[in-house]
C-alpha atoms as a PDB file:
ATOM      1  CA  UNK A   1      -8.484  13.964  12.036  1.00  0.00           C
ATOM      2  CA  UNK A   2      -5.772  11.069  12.477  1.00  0.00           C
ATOM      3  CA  UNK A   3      -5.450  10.911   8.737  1.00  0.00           C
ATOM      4  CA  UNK A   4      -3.865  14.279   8.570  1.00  0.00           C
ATOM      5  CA  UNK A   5      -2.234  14.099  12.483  1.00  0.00           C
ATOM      6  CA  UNK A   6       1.621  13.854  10.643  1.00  0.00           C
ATOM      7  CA  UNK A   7       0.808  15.871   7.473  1.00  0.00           C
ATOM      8  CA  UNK A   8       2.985  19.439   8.401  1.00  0.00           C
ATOM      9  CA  UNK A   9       5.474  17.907  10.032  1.00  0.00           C
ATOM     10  CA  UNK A  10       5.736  15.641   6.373  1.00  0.00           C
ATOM     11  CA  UNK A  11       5.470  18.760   4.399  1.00  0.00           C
ATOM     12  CA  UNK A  12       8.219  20.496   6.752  1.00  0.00           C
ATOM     13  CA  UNK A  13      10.502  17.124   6.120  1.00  0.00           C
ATOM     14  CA  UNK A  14      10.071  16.224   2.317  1.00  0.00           C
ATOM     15  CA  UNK A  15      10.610  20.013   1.324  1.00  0.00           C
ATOM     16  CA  UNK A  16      13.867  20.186   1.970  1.00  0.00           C
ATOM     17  CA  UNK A  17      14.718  16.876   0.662  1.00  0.00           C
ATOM     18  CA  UNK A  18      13.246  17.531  -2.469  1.00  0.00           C
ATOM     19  CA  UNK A  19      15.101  20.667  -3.047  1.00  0.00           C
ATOM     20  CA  UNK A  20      18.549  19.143  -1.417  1.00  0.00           C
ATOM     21  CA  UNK A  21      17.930  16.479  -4.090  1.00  0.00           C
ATOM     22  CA  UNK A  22      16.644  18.474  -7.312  1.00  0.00           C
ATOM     23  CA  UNK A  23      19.582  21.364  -7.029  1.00  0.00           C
ATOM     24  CA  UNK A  24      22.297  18.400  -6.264  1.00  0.00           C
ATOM     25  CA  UNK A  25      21.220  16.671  -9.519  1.00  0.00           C
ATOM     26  CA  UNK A  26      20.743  19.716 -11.587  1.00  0.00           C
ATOM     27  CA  UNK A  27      24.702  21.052 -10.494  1.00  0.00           C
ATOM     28  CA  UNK A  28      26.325  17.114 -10.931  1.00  0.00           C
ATOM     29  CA  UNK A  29      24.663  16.696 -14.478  1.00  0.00           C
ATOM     30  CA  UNK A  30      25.689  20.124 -15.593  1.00  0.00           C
ATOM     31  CA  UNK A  31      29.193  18.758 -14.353  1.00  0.00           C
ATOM     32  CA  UNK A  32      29.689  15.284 -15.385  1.00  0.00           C
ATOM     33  CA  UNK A  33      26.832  14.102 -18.068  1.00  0.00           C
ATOM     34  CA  UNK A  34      28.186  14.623 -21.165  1.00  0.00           C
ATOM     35  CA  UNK A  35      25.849  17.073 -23.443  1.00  0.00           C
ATOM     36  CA  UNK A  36      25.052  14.727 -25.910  1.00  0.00           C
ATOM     37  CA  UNK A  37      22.044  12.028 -25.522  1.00  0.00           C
ATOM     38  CA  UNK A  38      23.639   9.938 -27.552  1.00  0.00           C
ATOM     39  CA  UNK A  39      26.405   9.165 -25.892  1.00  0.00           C
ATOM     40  CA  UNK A  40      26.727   5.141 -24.773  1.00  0.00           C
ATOM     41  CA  UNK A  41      26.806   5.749 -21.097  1.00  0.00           C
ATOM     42  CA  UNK A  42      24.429   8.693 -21.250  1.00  0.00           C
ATOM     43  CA  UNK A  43      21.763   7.222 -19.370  1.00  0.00           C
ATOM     44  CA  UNK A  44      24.164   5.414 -17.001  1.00  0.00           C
ATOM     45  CA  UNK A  45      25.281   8.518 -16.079  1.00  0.00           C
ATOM     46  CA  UNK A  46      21.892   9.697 -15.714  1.00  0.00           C
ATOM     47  CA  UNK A  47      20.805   6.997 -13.309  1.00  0.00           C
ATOM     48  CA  UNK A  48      23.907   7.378 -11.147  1.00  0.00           C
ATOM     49  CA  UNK A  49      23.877  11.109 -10.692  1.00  0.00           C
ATOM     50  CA  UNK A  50      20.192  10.324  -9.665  1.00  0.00           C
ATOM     51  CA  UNK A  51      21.105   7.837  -6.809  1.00  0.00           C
ATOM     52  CA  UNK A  52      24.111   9.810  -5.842  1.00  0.00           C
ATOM     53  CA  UNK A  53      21.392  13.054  -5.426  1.00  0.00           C
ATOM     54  CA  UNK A  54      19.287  10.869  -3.286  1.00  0.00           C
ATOM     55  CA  UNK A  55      21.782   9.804  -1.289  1.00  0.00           C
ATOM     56  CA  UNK A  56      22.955  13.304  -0.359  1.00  0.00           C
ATOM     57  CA  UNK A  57      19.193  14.485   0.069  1.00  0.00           C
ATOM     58  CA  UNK A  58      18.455  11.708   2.285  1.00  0.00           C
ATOM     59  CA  UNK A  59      21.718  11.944   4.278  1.00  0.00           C
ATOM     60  CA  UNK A  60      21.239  16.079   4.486  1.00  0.00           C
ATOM     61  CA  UNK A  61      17.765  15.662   5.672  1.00  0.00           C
ATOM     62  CA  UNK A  62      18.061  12.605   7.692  1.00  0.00           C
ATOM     63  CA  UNK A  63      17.589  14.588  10.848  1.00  0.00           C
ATOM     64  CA  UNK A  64      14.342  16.132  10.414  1.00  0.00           C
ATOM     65  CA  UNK A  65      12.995  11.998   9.740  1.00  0.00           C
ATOM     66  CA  UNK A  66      14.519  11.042  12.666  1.00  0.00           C
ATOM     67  CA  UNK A  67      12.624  14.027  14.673  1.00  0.00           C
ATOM     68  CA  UNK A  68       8.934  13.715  13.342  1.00  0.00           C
ATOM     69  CA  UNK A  69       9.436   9.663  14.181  1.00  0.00           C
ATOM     70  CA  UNK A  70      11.327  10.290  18.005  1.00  0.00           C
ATOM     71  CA  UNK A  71       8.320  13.397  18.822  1.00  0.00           C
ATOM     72  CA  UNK A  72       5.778  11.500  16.664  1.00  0.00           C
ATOM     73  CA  UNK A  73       4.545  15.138  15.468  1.00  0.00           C
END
């Protein structure tokens, strides 16, 4: 039973980061990535929209972490 002792209060935390982080990617590259693959800086672009989603995700959802480690639920 310790195995799964944090498991809902993981599920409760990583949900909303994943979707914080998915929908902030999805609007920037519909924004700022250029259309076309074959663009030079295409998958620059690409990897910086990426880290700039996780960044918001993690700073957005920072709080519920901080929670689950404090209460150790």
């Amino acid at each position: 039973m310790g195995l799964y002792k944090g498991w809902l209060a993981t599920m409760v935390g990583i949900t909303p980061y994943i979707a914080f982080k998915m929908s902030t990617f999805d609007i920037l590259r519909g924004t700022v990535i250029p259309q076309d693959r074959n663009h030079p800086y295409f998958h620059l672009y690409n990897l910086s929209l990426g880290a700039v989603a996780g960044t918001v995700a993690v700073t957005l959802t920072y709080p519920t972490d901080l929670i689950r480690r404090k209460f150790q639920l």
